[in-house]
PDB file of N, CA and C in Angstrom:
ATOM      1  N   UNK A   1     201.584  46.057 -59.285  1.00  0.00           N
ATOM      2  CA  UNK A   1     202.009  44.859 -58.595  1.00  0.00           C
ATOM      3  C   UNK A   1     203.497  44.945 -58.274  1.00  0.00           C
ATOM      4  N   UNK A   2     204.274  45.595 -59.151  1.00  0.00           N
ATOM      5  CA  UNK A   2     205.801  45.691 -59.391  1.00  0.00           C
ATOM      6  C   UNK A   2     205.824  46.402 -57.822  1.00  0.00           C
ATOM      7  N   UNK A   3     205.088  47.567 -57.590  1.00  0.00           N
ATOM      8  CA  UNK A   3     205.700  48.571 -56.619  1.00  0.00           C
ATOM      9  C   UNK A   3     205.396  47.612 -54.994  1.00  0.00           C
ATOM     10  N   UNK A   4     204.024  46.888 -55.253  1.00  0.00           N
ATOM     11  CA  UNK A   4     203.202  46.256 -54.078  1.00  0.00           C
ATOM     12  C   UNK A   4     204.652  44.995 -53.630  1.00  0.00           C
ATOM     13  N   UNK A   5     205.194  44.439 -54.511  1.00  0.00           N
ATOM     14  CA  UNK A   5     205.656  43.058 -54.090  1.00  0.00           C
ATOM     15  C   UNK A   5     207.360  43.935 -53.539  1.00  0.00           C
ATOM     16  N   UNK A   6     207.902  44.965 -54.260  1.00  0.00           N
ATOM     17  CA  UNK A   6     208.822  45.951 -53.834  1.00  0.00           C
ATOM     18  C   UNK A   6     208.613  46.100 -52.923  1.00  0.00           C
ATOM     19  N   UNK A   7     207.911  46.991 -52.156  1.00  0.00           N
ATOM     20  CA  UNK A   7     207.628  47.006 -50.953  1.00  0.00           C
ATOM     21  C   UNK A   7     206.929  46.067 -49.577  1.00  0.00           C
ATOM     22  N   UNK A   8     206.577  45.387 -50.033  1.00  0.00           N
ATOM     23  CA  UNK A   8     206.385  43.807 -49.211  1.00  0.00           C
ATOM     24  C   UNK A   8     207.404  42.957 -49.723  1.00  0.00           C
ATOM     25  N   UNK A   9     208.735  43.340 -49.672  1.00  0.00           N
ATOM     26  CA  UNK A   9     209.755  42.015 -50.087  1.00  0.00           C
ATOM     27  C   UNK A   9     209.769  40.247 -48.787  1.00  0.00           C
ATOM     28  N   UNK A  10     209.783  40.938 -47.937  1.00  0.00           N
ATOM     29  CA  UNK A  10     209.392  39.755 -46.962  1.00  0.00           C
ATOM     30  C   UNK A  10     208.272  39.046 -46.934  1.00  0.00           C
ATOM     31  N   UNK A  11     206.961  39.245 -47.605  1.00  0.00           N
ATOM     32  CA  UNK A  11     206.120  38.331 -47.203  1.00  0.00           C
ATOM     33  C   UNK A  11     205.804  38.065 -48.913  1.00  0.00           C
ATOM     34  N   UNK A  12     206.534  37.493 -49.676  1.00  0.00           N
ATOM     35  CA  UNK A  12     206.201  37.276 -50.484  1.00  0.00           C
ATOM     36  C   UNK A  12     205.765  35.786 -50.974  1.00  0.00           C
ATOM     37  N   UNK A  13     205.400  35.060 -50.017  1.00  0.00           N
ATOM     38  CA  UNK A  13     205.116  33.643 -50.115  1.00  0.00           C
ATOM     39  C   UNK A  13     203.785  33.502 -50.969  1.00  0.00           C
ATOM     40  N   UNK A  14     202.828  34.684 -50.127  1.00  0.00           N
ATOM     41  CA  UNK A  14     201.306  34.638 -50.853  1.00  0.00           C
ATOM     42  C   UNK A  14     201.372  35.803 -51.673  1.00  0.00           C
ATOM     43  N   UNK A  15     201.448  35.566 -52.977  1.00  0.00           N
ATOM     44  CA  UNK A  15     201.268  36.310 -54.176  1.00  0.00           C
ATOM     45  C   UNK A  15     199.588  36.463 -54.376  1.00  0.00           C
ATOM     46  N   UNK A  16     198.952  35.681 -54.188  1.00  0.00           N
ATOM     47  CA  UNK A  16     198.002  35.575 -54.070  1.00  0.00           C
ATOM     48  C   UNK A  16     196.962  37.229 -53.140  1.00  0.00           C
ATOM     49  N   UNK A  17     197.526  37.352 -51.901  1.00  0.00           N
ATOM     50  CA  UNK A  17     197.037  38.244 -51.370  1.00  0.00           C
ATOM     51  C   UNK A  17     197.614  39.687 -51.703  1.00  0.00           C
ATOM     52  N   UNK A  18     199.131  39.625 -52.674  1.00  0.00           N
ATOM     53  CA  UNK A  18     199.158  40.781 -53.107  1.00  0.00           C
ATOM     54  C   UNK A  18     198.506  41.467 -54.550  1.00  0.00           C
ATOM     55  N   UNK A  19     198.084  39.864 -55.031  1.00  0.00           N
ATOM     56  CA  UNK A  19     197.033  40.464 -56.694  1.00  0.00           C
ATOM     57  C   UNK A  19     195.833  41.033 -56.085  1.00  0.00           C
ATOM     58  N   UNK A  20     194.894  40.643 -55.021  1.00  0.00           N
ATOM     59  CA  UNK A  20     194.188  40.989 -54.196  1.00  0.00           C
ATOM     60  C   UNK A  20     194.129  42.835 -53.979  1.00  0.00           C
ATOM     61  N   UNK A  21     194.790  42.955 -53.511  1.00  0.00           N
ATOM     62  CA  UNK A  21     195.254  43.867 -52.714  1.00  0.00           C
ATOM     63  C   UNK A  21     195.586  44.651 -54.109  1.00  0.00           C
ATOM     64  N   UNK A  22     196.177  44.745 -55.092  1.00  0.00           N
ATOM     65  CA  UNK A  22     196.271  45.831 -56.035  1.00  0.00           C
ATOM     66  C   UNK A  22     195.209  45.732 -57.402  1.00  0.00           C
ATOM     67  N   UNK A  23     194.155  44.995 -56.563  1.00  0.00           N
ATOM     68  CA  UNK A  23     193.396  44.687 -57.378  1.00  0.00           C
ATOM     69  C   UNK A  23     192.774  43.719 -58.683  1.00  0.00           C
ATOM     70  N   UNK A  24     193.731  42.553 -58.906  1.00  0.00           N
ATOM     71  CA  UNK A  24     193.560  41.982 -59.600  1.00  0.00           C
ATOM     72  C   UNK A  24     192.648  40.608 -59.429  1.00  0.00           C
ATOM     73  N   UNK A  25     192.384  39.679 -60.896  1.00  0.00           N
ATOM     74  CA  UNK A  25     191.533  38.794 -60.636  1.00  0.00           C
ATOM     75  C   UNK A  25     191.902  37.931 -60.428  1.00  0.00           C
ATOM     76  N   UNK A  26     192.200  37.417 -58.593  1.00  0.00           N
ATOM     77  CA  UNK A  26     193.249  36.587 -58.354  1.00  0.00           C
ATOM     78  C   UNK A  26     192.964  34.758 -58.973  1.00  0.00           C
ATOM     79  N   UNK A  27     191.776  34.338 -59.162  1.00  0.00           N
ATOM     80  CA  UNK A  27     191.923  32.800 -60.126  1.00  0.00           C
ATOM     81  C   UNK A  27     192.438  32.945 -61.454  1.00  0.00           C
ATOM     82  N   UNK A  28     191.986  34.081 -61.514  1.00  0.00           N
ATOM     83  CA  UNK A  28     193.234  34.018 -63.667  1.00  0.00           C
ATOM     84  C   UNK A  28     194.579  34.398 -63.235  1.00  0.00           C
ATOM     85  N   UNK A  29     194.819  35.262 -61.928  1.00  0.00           N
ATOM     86  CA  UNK A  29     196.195  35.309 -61.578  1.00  0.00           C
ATOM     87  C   UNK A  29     197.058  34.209 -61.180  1.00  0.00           C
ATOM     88  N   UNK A  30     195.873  33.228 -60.330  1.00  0.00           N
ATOM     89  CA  UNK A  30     196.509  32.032 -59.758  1.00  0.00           C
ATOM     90  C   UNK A  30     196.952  30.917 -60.817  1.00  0.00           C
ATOM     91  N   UNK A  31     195.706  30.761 -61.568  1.00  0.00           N
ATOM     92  CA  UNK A  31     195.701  29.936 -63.303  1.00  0.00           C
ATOM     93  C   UNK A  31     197.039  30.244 -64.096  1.00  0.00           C
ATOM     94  N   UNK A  32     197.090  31.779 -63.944  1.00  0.00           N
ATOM     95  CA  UNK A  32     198.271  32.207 -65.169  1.00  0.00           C
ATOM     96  C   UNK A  32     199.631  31.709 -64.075  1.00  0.00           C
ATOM     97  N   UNK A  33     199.691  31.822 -62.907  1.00  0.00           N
ATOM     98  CA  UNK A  33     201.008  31.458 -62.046  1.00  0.00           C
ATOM     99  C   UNK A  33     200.463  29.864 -62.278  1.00  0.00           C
ATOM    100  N   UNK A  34     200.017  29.549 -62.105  1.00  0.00           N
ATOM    101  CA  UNK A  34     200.474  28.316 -61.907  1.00  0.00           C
ATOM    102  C   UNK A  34     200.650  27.203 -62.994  1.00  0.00           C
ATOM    103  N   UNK A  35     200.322  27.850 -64.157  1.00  0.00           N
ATOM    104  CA  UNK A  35     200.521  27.142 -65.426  1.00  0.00           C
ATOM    105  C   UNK A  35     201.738  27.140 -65.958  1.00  0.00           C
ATOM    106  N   UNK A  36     203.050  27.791 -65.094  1.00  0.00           N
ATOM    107  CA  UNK A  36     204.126  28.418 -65.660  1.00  0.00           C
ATOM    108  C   UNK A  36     204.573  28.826 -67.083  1.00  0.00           C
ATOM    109  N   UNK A  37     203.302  28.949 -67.713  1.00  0.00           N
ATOM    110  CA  UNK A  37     203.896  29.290 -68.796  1.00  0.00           C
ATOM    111  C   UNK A  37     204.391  30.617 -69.181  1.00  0.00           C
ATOM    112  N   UNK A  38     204.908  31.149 -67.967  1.00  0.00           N
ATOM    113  CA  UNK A  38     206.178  32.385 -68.783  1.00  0.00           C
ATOM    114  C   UNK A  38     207.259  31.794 -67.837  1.00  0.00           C
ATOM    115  N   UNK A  39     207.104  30.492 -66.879  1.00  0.00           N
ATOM    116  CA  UNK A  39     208.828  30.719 -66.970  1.00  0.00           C
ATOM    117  C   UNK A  39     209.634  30.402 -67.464  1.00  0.00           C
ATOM    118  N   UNK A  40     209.579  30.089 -68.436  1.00  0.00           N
ATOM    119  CA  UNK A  40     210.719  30.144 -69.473  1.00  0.00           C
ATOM    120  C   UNK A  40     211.463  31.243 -69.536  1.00  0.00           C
ATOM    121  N   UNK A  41     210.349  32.375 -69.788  1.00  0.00           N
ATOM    122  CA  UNK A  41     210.950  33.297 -70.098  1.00  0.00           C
ATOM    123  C   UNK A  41     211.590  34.383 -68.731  1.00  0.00           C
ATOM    124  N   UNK A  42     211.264  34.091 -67.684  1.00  0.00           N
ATOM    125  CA  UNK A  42     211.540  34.472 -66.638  1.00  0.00           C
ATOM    126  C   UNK A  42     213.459  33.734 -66.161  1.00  0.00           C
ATOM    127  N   UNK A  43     212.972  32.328 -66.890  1.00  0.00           N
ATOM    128  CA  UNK A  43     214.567  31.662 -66.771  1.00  0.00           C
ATOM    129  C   UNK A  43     215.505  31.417 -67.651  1.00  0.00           C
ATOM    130  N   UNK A  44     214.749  32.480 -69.142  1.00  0.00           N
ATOM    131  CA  UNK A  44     215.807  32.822 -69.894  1.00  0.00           C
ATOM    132  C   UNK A  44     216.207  34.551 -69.688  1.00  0.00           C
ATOM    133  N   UNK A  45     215.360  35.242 -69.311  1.00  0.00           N
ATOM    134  CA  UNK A  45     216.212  36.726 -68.695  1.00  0.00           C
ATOM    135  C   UNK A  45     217.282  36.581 -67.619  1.00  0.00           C
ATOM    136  N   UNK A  46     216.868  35.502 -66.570  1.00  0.00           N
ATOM    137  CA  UNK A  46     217.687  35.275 -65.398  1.00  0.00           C
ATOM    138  C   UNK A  46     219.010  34.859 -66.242  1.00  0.00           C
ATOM    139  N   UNK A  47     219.099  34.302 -67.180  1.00  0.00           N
ATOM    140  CA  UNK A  47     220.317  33.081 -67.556  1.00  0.00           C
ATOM    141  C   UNK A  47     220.965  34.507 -68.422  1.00  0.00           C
ATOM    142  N   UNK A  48     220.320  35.510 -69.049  1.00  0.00           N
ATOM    143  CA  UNK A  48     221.040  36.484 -69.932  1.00  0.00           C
ATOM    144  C   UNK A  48     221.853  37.204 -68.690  1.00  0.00           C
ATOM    145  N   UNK A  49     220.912  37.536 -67.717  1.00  0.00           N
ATOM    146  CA  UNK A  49     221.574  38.464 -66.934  1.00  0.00           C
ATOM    147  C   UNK A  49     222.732  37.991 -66.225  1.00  0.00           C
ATOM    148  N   UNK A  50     222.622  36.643 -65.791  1.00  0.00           N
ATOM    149  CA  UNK A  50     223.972  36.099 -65.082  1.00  0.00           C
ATOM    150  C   UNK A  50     225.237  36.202 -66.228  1.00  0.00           C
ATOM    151  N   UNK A  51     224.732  36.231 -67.516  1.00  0.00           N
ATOM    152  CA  UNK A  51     225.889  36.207 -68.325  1.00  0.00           C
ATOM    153  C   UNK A  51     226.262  37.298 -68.753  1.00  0.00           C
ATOM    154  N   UNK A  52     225.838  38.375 -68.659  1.00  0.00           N
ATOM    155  CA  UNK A  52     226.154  39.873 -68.134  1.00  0.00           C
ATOM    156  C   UNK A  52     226.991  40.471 -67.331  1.00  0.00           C
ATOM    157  N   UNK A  53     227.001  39.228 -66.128  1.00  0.00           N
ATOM    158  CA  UNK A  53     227.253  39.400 -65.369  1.00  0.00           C
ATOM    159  C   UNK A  53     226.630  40.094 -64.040  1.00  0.00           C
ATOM    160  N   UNK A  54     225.416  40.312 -64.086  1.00  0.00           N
ATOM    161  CA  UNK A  54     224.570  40.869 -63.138  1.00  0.00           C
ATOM    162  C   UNK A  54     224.262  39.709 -61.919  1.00  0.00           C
ATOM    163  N   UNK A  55     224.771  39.847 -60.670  1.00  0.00           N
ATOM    164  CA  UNK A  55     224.956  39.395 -59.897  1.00  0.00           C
ATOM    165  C   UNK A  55     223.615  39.834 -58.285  1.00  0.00           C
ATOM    166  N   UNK A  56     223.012  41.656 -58.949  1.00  0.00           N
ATOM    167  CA  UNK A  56     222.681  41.910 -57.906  1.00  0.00           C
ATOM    168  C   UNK A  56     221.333  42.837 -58.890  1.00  0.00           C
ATOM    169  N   UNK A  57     220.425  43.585 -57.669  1.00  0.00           N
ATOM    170  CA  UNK A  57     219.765  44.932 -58.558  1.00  0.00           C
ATOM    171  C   UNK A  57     219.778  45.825 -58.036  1.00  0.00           C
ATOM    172  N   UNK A  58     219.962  47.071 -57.838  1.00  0.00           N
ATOM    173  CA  UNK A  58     219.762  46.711 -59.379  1.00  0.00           C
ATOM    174  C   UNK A  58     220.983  47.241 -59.972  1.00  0.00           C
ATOM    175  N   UNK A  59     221.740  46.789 -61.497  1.00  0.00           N
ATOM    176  CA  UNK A  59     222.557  46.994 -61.891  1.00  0.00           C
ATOM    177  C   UNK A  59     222.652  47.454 -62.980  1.00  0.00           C
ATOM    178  N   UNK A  60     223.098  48.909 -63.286  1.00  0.00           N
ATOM    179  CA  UNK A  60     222.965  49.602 -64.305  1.00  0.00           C
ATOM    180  C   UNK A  60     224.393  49.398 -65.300  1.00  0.00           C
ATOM    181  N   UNK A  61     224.093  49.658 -66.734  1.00  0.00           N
ATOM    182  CA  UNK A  61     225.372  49.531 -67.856  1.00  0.00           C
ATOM    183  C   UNK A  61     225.656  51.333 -68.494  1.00  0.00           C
ATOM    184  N   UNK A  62     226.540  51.615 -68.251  1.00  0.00           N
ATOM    185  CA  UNK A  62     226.796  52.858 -68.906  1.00  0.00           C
ATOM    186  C   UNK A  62     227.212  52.504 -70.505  1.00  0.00           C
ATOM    187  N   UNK A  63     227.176  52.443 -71.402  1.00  0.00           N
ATOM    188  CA  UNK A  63     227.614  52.014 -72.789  1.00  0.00           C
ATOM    189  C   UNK A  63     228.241  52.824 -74.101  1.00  0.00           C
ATOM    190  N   UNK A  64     228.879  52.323 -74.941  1.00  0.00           N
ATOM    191  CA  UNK A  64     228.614  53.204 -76.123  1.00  0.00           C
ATOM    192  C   UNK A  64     228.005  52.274 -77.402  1.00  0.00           C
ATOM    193  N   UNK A  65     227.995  52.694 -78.305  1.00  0.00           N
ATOM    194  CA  UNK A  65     226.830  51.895 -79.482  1.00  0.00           C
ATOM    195  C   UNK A  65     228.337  51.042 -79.880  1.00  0.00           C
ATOM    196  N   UNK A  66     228.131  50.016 -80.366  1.00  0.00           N
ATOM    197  CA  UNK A  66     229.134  49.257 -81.231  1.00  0.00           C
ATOM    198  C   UNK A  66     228.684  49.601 -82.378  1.00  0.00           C
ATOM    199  N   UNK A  67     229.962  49.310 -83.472  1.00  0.00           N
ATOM    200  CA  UNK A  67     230.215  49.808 -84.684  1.00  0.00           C
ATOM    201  C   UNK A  67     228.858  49.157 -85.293  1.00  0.00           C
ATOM    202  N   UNK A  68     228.227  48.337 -85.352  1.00  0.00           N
ATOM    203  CA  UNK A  68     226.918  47.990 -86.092  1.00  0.00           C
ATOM    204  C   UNK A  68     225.665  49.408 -86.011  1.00  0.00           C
ATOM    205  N   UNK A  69     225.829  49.958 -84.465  1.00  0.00           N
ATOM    206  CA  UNK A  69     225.150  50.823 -84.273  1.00  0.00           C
ATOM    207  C   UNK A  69     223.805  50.227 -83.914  1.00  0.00           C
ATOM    208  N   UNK A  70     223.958  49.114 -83.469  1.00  0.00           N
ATOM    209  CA  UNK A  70     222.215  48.733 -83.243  1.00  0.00           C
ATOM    210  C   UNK A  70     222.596  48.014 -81.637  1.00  0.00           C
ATOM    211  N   UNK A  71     223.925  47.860 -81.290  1.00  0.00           N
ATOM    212  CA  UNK A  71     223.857  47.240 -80.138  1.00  0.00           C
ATOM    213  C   UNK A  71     225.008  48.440 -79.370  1.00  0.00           C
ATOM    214  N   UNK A  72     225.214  48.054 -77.941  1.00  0.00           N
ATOM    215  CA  UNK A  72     225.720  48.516 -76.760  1.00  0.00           C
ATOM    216  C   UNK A  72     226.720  47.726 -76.320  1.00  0.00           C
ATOM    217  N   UNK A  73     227.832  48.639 -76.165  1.00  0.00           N
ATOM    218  CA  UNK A  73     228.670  47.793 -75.288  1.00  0.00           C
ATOM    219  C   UNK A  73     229.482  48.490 -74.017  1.00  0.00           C
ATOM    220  N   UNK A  74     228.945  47.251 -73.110  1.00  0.00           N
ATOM    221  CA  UNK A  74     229.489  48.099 -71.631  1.00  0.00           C
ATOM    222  C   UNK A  74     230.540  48.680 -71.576  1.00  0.00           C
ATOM    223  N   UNK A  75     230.893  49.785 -70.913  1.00  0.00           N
ATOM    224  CA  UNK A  75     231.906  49.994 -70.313  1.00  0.00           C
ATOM    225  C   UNK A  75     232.510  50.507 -68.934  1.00  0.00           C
ATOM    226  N   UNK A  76     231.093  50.877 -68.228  1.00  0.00           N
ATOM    227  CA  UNK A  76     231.038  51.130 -66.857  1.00  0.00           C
ATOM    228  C   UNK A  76     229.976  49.800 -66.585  1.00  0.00           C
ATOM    229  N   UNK A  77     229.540  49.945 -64.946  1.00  0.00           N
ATOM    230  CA  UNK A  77     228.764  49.111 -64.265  1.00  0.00           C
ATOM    231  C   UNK A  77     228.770  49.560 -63.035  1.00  0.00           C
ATOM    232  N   UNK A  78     227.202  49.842 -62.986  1.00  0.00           N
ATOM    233  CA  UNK A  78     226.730  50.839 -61.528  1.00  0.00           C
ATOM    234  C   UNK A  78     226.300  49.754 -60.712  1.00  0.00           C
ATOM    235  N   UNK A  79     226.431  49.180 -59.673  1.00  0.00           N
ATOM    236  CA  UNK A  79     225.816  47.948 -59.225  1.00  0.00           C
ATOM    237  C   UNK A  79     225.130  48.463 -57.909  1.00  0.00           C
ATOM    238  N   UNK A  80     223.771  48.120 -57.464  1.00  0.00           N
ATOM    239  CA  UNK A  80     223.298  49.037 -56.283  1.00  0.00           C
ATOM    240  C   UNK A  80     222.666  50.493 -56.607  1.00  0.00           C
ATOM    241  N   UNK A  81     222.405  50.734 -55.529  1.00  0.00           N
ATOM    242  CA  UNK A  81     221.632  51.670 -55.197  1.00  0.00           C
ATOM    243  C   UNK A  81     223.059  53.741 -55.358  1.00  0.00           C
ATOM    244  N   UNK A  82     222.817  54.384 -56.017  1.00  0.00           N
ATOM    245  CA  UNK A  82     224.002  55.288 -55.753  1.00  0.00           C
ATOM    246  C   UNK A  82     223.203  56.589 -55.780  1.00  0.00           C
ATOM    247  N   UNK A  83     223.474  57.890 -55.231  1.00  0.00           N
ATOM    248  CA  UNK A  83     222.887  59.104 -55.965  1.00  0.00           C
ATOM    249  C   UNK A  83     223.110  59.455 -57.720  1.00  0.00           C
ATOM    250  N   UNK A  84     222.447  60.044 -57.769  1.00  0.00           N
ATOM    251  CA  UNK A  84     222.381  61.147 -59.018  1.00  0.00           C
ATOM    252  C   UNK A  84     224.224  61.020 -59.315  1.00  0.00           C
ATOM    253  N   UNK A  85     224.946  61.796 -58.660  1.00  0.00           N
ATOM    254  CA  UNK A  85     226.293  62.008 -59.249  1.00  0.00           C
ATOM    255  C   UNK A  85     227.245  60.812 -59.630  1.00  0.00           C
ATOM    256  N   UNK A  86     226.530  59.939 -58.794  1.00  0.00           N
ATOM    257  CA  UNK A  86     227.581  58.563 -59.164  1.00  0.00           C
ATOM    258  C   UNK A  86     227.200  58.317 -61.281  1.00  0.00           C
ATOM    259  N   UNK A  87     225.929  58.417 -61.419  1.00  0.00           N
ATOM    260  CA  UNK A  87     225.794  58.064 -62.843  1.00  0.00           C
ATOM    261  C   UNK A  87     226.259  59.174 -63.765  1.00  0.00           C
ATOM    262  N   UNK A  88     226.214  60.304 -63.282  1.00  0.00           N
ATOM    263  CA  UNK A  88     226.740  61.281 -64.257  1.00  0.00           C
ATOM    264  C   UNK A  88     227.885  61.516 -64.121  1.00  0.00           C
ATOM    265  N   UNK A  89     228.966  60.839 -63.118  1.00  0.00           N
ATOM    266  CA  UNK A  89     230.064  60.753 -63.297  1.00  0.00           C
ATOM    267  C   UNK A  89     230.659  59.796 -64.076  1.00  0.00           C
ATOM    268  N   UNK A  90     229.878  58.546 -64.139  1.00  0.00           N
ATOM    269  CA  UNK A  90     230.531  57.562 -64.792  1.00  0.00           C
ATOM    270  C   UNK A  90     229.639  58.021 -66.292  1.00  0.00           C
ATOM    271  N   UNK A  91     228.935  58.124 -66.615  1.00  0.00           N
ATOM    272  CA  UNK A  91     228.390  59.162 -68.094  1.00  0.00           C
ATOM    273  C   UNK A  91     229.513  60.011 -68.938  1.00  0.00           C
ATOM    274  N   UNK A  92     229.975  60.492 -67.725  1.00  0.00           N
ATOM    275  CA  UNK A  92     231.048  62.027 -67.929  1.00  0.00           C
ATOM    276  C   UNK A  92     231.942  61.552 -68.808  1.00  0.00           C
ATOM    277  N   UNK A  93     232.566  60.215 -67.780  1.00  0.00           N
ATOM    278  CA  UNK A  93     234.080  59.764 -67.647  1.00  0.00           C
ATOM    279  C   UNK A  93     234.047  58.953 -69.039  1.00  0.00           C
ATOM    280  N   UNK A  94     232.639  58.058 -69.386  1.00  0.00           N
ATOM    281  CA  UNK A  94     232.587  57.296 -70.525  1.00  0.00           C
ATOM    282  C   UNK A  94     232.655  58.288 -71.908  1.00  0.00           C
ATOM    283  N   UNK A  95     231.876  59.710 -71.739  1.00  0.00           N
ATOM    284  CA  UNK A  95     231.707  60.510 -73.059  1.00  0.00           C
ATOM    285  C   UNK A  95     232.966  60.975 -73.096  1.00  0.00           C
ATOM    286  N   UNK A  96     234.133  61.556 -72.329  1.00  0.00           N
ATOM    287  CA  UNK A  96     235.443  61.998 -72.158  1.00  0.00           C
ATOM    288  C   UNK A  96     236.233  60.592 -72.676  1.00  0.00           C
ATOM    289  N   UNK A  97     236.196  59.683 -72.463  1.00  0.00           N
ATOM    290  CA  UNK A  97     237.216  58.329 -73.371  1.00  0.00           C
ATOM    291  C   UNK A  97     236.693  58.705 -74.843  1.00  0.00           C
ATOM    292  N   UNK A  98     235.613  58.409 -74.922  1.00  0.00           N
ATOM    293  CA  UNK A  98     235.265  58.089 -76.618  1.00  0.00           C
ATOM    294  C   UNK A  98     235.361  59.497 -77.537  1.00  0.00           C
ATOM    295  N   UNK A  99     235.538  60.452 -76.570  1.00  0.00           N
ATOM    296  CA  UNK A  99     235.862  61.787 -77.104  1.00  0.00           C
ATOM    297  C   UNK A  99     237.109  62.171 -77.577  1.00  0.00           C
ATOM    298  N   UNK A 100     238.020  61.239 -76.657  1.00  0.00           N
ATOM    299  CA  UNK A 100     239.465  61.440 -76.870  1.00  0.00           C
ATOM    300  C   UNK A 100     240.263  60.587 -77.998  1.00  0.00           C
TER     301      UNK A 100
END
Protein backbone atom coordinates (compact mmCIF):
# COMPACT_ATOMS: atom_id res chain seq x y z
CA UNK A 1 0.00 0.00 0.00
CA UNK A 2 3.08 2.21 1.15
CA UNK A 3 4.59 1.94 -2.54
CA UNK A 4 0.74 2.16 -4.31
CA UNK A 5 -0.27 5.57 -2.40
CA UNK A 6 3.78 6.77 -3.19
CA UNK A 7 3.22 6.55 -6.42
CA UNK A 8 -0.39 7.83 -6.84
CA UNK A 9 0.44 10.92 -4.58
CA UNK A 10 -2.24 13.02 -6.43
CA UNK A 11 -5.23 11.05 -6.31
CA UNK A 12 -5.23 10.23 -2.96
CA UNK A 13 -8.76 11.26 -1.96
CA UNK A 14 -10.09 7.53 -2.55
CA UNK A 15 -8.05 5.31 -0.37
CA UNK A 16 -10.58 3.17 -0.84
CA UNK A 17 -9.72 2.30 -4.56
CA UNK A 18 -6.11 2.02 -3.68
CA UNK A 19 -6.78 -0.99 -0.85
CA UNK A 20 -8.65 -2.39 -3.87
CA UNK A 21 -6.14 -2.30 -6.18
CA UNK A 22 -3.25 -3.83 -3.89
CA UNK A 23 -5.53 -6.09 -2.84
CA UNK A 24 -7.00 -5.62 0.31
CA UNK A 25 -10.42 -6.12 2.15
CA UNK A 26 -11.63 -2.79 1.46
CA UNK A 27 -14.93 -2.78 4.36
CA UNK A 28 -12.39 -3.82 7.22
CA UNK A 29 -10.12 -1.26 5.47
CA UNK A 30 -12.88 1.30 5.35
CA UNK A 31 -14.15 0.17 9.19
CA UNK A 32 -10.44 0.30 10.40
CA UNK A 33 -10.12 4.09 8.57
CA UNK A 34 -12.89 5.22 9.68
CA UNK A 35 -12.95 4.33 13.28
CA UNK A 36 -9.77 6.43 13.71
CA UNK A 37 -8.51 4.52 16.04
CA UNK A 38 -4.77 4.83 15.19
CA UNK A 39 -4.90 8.44 14.88
CA UNK A 40 -3.64 9.12 17.73
CA UNK A 41 -0.93 7.55 16.97
CA UNK A 42 -0.47 8.91 13.56
CA UNK A 43 -0.81 12.52 15.53
CA UNK A 44 1.54 11.63 18.04
CA UNK A 45 4.51 10.60 15.40
CA UNK A 46 3.51 13.82 13.44
CA UNK A 47 3.88 15.98 16.84
CA UNK A 48 7.48 13.94 17.62
CA UNK A 49 8.63 14.68 14.25
CA UNK A 50 7.80 18.44 14.16
CA UNK A 51 9.78 18.51 17.37
CA UNK A 52 12.71 17.07 15.68
CA UNK A 53 12.36 19.30 13.70
CA UNK A 54 11.38 17.47 10.53
CA UNK A 55 9.72 19.82 8.41
CA UNK A 56 9.85 17.71 5.09
CA UNK A 57 10.59 13.75 3.74
CA UNK A 58 12.15 12.56 3.70
CA UNK A 59 14.61 13.54 6.38
CA UNK A 60 17.43 11.61 7.46
CA UNK A 61 19.62 12.02 11.12
CA UNK A 62 23.28 11.12 10.92
CA UNK A 63 24.01 10.52 14.87
CA UNK A 64 26.30 9.33 17.50
CA UNK A 65 25.01 7.15 20.62
CA UNK A 66 24.75 9.45 23.78
CA UNK A 67 26.62 8.58 26.81
CA UNK A 68 23.58 6.29 28.12
CA UNK A 69 24.29 4.34 24.93
CA UNK A 70 20.70 3.49 24.29
CA UNK A 71 19.81 6.77 22.56
CA UNK A 72 21.11 9.03 19.45
CA UNK A 73 21.97 12.28 19.10
CA UNK A 74 21.84 14.30 15.93
CA UNK A 75 24.43 15.84 14.48
CA UNK A 76 23.99 16.08 10.78
CA UNK A 77 20.48 16.36 8.88
CA UNK A 78 19.97 15.12 5.30
CA UNK A 79 16.67 16.74 4.33
CA UNK A 80 15.33 15.51 0.74
CA UNK A 81 16.12 13.43 -1.70
CA UNK A 82 20.44 13.33 -2.26
CA UNK A 83 22.76 10.58 -3.95
CA UNK A 84 24.75 7.94 -2.26
CA UNK A 85 27.79 10.47 -1.59
CA UNK A 86 25.88 13.13 0.09
CA UNK A 87 25.29 10.43 3.15
CA UNK A 88 28.65 9.05 3.22
CA UNK A 89 30.00 12.28 3.31
CA UNK A 90 28.16 13.52 6.09
CA UNK A 91 28.89 9.72 7.85
CA UNK A 92 32.64 10.50 7.04
CA UNK A 93 32.63 14.04 8.41
CA UNK A 94 30.51 12.83 11.68
CA UNK A 95 33.05 9.57 12.33
CA UNK A 96 36.21 12.15 11.71
CA UNK A 97 34.72 14.74 14.72
CA UNK A 98 34.13 11.98 17.26
CA UNK A 99 37.44 10.49 16.22
CA UNK A 100 39.26 13.55 16.94
Amino acid sequence: MHHRLFEHQKGLKDLASHAAAVGLDVPTFDKCLSSGAYAPLVRGDISEGRAAGIRGTPTFFVGVPDSNGKTARAVRVITGAHPFESFRDAIEAVLKDINE
